[in-house]
C-alpha atoms as a PDB file:
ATOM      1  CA  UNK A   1     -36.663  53.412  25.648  1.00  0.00           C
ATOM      2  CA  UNK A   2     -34.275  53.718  28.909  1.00  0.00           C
ATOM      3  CA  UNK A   3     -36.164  52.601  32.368  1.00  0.00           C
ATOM      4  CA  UNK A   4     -35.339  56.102  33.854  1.00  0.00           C
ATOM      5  CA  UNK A   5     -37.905  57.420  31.077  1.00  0.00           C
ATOM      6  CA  UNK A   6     -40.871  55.070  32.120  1.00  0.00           C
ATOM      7  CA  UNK A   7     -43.324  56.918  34.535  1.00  0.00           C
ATOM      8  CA  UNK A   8     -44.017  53.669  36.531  1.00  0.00           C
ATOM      9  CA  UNK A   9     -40.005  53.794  37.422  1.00  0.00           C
ATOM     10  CA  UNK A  10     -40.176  57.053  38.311  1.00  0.00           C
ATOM     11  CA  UNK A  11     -43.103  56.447  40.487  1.00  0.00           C
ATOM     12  CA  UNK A  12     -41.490  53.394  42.011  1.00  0.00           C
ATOM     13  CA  UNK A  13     -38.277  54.949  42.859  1.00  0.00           C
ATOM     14  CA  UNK A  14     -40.345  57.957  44.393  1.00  0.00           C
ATOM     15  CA  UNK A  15     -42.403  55.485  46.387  1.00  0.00           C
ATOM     16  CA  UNK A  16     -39.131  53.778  47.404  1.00  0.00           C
ATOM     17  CA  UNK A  17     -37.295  56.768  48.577  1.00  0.00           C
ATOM     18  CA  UNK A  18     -40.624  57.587  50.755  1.00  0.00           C
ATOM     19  CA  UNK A  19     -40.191  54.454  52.242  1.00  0.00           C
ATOM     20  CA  UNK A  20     -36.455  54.632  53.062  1.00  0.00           C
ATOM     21  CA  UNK A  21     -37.063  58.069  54.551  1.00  0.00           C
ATOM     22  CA  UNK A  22     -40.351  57.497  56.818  1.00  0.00           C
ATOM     23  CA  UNK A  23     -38.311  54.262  58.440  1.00  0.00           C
ATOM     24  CA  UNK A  24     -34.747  55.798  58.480  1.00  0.00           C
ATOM     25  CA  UNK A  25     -35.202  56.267  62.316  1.00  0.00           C
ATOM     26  CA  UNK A  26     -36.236  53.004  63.209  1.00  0.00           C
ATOM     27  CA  UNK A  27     -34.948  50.956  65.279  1.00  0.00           C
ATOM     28  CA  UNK A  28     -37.293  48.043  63.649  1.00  0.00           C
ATOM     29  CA  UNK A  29     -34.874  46.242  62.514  1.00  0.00           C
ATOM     30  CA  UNK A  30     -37.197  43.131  60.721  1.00  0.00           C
ATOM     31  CA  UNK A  31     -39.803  44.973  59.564  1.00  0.00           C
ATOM     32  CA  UNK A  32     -37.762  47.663  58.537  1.00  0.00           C
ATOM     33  CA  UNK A  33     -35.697  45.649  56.184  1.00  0.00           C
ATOM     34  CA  UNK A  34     -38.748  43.443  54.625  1.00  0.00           C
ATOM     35  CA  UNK A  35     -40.435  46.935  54.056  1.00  0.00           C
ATOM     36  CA  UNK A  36     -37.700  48.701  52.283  1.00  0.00           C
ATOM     37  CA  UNK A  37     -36.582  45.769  50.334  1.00  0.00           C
ATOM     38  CA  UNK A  38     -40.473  45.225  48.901  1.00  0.00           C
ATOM     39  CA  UNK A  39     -40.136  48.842  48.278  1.00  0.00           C
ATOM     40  CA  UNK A  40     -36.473  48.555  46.206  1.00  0.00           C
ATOM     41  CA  UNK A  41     -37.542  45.717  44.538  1.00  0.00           C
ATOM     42  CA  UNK A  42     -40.321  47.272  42.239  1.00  0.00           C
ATOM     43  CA  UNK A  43     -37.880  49.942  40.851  1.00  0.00           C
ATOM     44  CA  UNK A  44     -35.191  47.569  40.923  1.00  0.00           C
ATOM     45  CA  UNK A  45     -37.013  44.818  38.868  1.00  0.00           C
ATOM     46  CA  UNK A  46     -38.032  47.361  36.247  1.00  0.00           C
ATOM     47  CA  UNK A  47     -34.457  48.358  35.729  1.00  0.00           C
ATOM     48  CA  UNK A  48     -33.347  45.537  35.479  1.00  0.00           C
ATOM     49  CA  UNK A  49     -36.113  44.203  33.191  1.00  0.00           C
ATOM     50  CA  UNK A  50     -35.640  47.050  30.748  1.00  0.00           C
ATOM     51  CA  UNK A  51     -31.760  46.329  30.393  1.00  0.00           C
ATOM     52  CA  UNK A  52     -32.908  42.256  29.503  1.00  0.00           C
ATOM     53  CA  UNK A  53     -32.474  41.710  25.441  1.00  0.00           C
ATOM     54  CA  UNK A  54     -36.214  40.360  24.625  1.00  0.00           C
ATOM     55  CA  UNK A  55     -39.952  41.276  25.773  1.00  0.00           C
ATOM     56  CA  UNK A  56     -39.936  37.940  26.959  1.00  0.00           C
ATOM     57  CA  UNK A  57     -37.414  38.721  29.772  1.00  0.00           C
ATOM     58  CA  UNK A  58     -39.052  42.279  30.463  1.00  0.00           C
ATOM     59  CA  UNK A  59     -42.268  41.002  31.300  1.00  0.00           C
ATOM     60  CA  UNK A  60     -40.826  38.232  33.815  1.00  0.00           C
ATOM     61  CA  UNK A  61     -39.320  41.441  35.460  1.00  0.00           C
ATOM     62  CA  UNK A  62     -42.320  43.210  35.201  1.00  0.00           C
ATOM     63  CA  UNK A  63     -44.237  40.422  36.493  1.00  0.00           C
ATOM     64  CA  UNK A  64     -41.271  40.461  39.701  1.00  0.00           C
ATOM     65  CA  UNK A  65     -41.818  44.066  39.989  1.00  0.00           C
ATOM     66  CA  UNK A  66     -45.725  43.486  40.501  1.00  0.00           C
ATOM     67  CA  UNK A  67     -45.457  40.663  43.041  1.00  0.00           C
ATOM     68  CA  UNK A  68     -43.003  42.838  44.958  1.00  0.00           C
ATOM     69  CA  UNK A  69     -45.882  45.711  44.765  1.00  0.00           C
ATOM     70  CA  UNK A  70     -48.832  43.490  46.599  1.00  0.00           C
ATOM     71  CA  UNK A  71     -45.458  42.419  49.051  1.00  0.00           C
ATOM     72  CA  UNK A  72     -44.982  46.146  49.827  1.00  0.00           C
ATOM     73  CA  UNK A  73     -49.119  47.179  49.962  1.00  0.00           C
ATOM     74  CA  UNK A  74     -49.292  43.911  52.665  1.00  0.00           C
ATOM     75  CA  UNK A  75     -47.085  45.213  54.753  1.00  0.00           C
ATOM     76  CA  UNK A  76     -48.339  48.664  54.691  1.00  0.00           C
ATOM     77  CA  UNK A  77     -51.282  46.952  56.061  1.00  0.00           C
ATOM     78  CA  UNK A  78     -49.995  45.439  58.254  1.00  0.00           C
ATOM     79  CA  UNK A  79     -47.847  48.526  59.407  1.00  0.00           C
ATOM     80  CA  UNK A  80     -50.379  50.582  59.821  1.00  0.00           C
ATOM     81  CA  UNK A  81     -52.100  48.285  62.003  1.00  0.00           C
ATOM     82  CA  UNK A  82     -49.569  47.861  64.366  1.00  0.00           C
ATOM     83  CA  UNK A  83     -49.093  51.487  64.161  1.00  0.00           C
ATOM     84  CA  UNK A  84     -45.497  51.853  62.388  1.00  0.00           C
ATOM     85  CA  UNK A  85     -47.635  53.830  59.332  1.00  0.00           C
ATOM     86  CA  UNK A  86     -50.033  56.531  59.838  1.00  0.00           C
ATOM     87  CA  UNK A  87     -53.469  55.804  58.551  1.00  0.00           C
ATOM     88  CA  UNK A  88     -53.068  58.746  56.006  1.00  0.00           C
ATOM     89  CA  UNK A  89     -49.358  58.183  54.953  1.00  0.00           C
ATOM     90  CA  UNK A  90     -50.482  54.200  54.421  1.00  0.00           C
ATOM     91  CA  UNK A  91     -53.328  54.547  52.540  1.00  0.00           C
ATOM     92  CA  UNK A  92     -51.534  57.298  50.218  1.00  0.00           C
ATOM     93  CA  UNK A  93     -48.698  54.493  49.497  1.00  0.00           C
ATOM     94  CA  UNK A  94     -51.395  51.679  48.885  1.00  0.00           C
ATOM     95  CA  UNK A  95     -53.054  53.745  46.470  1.00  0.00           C
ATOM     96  CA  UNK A  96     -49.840  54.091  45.195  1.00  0.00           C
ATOM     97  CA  UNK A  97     -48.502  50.521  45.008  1.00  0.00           C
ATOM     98  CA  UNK A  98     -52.144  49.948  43.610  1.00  0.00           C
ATOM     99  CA  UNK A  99     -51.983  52.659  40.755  1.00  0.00           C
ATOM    100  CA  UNK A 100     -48.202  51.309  39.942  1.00  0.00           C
ATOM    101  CA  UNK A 101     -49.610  47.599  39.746  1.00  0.00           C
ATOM    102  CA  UNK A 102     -52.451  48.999  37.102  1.00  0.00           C
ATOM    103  CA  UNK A 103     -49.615  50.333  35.100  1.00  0.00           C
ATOM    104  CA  UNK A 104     -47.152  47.590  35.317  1.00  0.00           C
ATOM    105  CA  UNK A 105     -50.246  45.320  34.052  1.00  0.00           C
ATOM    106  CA  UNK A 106     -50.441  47.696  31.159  1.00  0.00           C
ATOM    107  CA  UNK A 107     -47.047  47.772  30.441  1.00  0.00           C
ATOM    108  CA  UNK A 108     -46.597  43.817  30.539  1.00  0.00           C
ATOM    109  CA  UNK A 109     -49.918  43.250  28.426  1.00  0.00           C
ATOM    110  CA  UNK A 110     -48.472  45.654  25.695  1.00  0.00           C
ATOM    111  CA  UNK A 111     -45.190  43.633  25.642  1.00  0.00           C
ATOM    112  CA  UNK A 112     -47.221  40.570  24.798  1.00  0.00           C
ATOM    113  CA  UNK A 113     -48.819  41.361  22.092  1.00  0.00           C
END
């Protein structure tokens, strides 16, 4: 299986390019960056993961990807409390990052079997 054909990707990259696009404008520059590189990092860990040569080395990715999901839903919190994130748009995306974390769990747990 190719990483473009796993859902949790697809949702990550999605997730990503919502991210990239809400904070395009901002002039932010340090919360800006950590934000969008959490956000990069879950689709880019998956890739990457998926392209290693053993389930071994997927799930470390996996694993990467997941850490970088509770490092994006933090600072979602913490953007929307210092009012960079709409309540609405924030709590959509932590569902989000939550729902992605479920299914990388799922994903790594099958590979260890």
């Amino acid at each position: 299986m190719k990483f473009e054909d796993l859902l949790v990707w697809k949702r990550s990259a999605r997730l990503c390019a919502e991210v990239f696009q809400a904070f395009s404008q901002s002039r932010e520059f340090g919360f800006k960056d950590q934000i969008t590189r959490s956000a990069l990092s879950i689709a880019s860990n998956i890739a990457e993961g998926y392209e290693r040569d053993s389930d071994r080395d997927r799930v470390k990715f996996l694993s990467y990807a997941k850490g970088s999901c509770a490092e994006l839903r933090a600072q979602i919190y913490i953007g929307m409390e210092i009012g960079y994130i709409s309540r609405t748009v924030g709590q959509r995306w932590a569902a989000e990052t939550r729902e992605i974390s479920k299914m990388l769990y799922a994903l790594m747990s099958k590979m260890r079997r």
